[in-house]
C-alpha atoms as a PDB file:
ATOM      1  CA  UNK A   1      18.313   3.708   0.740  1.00  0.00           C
ATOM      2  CA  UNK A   2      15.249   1.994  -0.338  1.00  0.00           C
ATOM      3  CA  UNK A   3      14.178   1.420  -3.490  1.00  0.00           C
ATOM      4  CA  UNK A   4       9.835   1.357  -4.052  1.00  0.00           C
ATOM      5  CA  UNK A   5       8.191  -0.093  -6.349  1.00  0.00           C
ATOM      6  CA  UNK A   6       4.292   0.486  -6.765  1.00  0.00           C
ATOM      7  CA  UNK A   7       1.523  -0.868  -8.674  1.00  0.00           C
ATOM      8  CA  UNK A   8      -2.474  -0.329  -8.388  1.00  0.00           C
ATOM      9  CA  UNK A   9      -5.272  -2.768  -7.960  1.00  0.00           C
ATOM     10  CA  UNK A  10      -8.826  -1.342  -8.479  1.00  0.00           C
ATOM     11  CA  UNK A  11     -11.402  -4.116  -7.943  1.00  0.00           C
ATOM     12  CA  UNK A  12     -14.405  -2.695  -9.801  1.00  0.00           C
ATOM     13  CA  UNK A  13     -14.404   0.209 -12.011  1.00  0.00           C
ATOM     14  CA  UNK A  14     -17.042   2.902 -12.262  1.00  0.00           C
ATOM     15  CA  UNK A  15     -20.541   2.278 -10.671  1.00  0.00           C
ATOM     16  CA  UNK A  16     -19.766   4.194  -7.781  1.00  0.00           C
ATOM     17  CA  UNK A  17     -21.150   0.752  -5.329  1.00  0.00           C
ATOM     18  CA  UNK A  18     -19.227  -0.533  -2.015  1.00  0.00           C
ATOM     19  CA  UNK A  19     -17.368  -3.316  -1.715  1.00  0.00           C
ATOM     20  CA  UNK A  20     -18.216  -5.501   1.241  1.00  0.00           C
ATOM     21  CA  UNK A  21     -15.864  -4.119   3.803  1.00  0.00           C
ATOM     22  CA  UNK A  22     -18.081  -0.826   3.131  1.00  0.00           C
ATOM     23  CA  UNK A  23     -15.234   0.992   1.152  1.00  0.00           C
ATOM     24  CA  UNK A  24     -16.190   2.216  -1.955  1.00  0.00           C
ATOM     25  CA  UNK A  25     -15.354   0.210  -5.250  1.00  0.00           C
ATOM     26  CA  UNK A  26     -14.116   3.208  -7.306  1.00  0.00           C
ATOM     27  CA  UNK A  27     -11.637   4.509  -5.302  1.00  0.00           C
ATOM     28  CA  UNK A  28      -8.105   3.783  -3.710  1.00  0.00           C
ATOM     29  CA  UNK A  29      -8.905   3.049  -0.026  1.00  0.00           C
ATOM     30  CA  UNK A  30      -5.390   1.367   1.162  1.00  0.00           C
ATOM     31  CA  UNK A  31      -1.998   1.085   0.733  1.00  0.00           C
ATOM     32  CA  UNK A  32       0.152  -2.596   1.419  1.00  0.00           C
ATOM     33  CA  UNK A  33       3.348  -3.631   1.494  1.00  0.00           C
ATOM     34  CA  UNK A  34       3.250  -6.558  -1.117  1.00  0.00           C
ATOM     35  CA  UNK A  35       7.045  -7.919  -1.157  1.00  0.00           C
ATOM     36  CA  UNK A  36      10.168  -7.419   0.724  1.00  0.00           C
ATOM     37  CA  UNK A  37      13.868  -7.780   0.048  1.00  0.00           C
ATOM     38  CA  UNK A  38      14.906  -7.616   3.581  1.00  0.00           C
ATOM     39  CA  UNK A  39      18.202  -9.545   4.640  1.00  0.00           C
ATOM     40  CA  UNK A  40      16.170 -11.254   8.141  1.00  0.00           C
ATOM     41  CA  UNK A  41      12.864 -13.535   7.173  1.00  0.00           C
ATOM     42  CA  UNK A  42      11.090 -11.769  10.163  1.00  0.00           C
ATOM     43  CA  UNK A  43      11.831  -8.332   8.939  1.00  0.00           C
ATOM     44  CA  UNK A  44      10.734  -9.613   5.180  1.00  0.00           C
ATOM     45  CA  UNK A  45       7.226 -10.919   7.591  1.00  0.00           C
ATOM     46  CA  UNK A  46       7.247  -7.997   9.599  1.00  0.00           C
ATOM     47  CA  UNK A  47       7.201  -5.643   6.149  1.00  0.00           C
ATOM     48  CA  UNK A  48       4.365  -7.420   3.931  1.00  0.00           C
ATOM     49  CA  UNK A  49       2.121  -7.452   6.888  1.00  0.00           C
ATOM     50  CA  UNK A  50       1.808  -3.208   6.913  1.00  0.00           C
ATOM     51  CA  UNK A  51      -1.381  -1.740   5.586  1.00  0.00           C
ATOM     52  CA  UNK A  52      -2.504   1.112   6.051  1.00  0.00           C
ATOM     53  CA  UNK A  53      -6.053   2.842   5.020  1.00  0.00           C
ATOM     54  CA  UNK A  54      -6.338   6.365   3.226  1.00  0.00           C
ATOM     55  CA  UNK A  55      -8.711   8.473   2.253  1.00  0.00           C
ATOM     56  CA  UNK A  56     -10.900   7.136  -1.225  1.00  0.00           C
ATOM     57  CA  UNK A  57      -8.663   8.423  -3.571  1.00  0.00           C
ATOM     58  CA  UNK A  58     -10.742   8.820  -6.848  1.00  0.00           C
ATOM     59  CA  UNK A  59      -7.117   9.504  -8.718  1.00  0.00           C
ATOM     60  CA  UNK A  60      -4.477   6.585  -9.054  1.00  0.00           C
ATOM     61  CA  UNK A  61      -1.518   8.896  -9.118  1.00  0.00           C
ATOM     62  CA  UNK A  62      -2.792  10.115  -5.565  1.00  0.00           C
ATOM     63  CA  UNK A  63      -3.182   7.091  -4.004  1.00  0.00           C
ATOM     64  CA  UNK A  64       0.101   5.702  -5.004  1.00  0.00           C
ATOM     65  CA  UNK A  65       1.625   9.169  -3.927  1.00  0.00           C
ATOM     66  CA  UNK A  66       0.036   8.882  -0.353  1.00  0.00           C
ATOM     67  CA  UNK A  67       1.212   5.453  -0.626  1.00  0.00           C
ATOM     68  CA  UNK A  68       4.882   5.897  -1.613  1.00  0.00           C
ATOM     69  CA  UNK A  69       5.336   8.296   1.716  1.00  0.00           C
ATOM     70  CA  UNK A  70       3.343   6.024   4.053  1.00  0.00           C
ATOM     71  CA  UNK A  71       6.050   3.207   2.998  1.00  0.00           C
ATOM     72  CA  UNK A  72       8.939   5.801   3.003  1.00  0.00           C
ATOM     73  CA  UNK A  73       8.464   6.504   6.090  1.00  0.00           C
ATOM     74  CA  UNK A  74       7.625   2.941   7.333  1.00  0.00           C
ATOM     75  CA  UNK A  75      11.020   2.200   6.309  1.00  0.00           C
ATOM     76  CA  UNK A  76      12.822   5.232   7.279  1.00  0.00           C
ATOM     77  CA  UNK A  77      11.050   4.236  10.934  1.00  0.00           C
ATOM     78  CA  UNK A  78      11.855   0.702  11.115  1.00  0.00           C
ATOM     79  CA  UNK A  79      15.034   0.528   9.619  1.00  0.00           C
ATOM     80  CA  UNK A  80      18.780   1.870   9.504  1.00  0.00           C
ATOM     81  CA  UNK A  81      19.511   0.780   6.249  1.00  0.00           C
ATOM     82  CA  UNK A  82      16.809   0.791   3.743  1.00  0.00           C
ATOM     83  CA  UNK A  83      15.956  -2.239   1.252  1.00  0.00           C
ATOM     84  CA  UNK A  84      14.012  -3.062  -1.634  1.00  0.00           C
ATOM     85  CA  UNK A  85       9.731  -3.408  -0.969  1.00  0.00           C
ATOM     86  CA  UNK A  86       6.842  -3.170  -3.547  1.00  0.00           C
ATOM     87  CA  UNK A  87       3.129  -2.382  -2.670  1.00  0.00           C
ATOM     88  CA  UNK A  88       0.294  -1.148  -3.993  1.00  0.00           C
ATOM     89  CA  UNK A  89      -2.714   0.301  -3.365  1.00  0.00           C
ATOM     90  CA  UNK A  90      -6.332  -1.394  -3.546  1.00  0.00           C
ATOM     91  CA  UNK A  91     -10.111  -0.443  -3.578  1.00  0.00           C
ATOM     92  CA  UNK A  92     -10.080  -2.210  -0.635  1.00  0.00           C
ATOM     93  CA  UNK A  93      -9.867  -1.598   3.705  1.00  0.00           C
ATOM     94  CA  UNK A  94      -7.067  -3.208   5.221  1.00  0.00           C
ATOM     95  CA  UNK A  95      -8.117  -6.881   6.616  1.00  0.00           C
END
């Protein structure tokens, strides 16, 4: 089983202007694995390098919703037995 933890990062608030990647400021625009507690360094490497880009949520609680089952099922994909990630969503595309 794995156990998510989530937290939100919002570059600039309000305004309504793009960053420079073209998404816009004021929403949630992806959704990253941020830390890993995988047994195997190249799972751990493998995990923190997923990102994956949504659709502008406005609403934090959406974003981190999307986000949760994008990484659910990340790990459910990848893995027999679950571990331990965090990740959070940004105002920002994936690089």
């Amino acid at each position: 089983m794995a156990v998510l933890s989530a937290c939100a990062v919002l570059t600039a608030c309000g305004g309504g202007g793009d960053n420079s990647d073209g998404s816009k400021a004021s929403t949630y625009s992806s959704c990253t694995i941020t830390q890993s507690d995988a047994l195997l360094a190249e799972d751990r490497s493998k995990d923190i390098s997923q990102c994956w880009d949504g659709v502008d949520y406005e609403e934090q609680n959406l974003a981190l919703n999307w986000c949760a089952e994008k990484v659910s099922a990340y790990i459910d994909s990848e893995y027999v037995f679950g571990h331990s990630v965090e990740y959070q969503v940004a105002s920002t595309n994936c690089s």
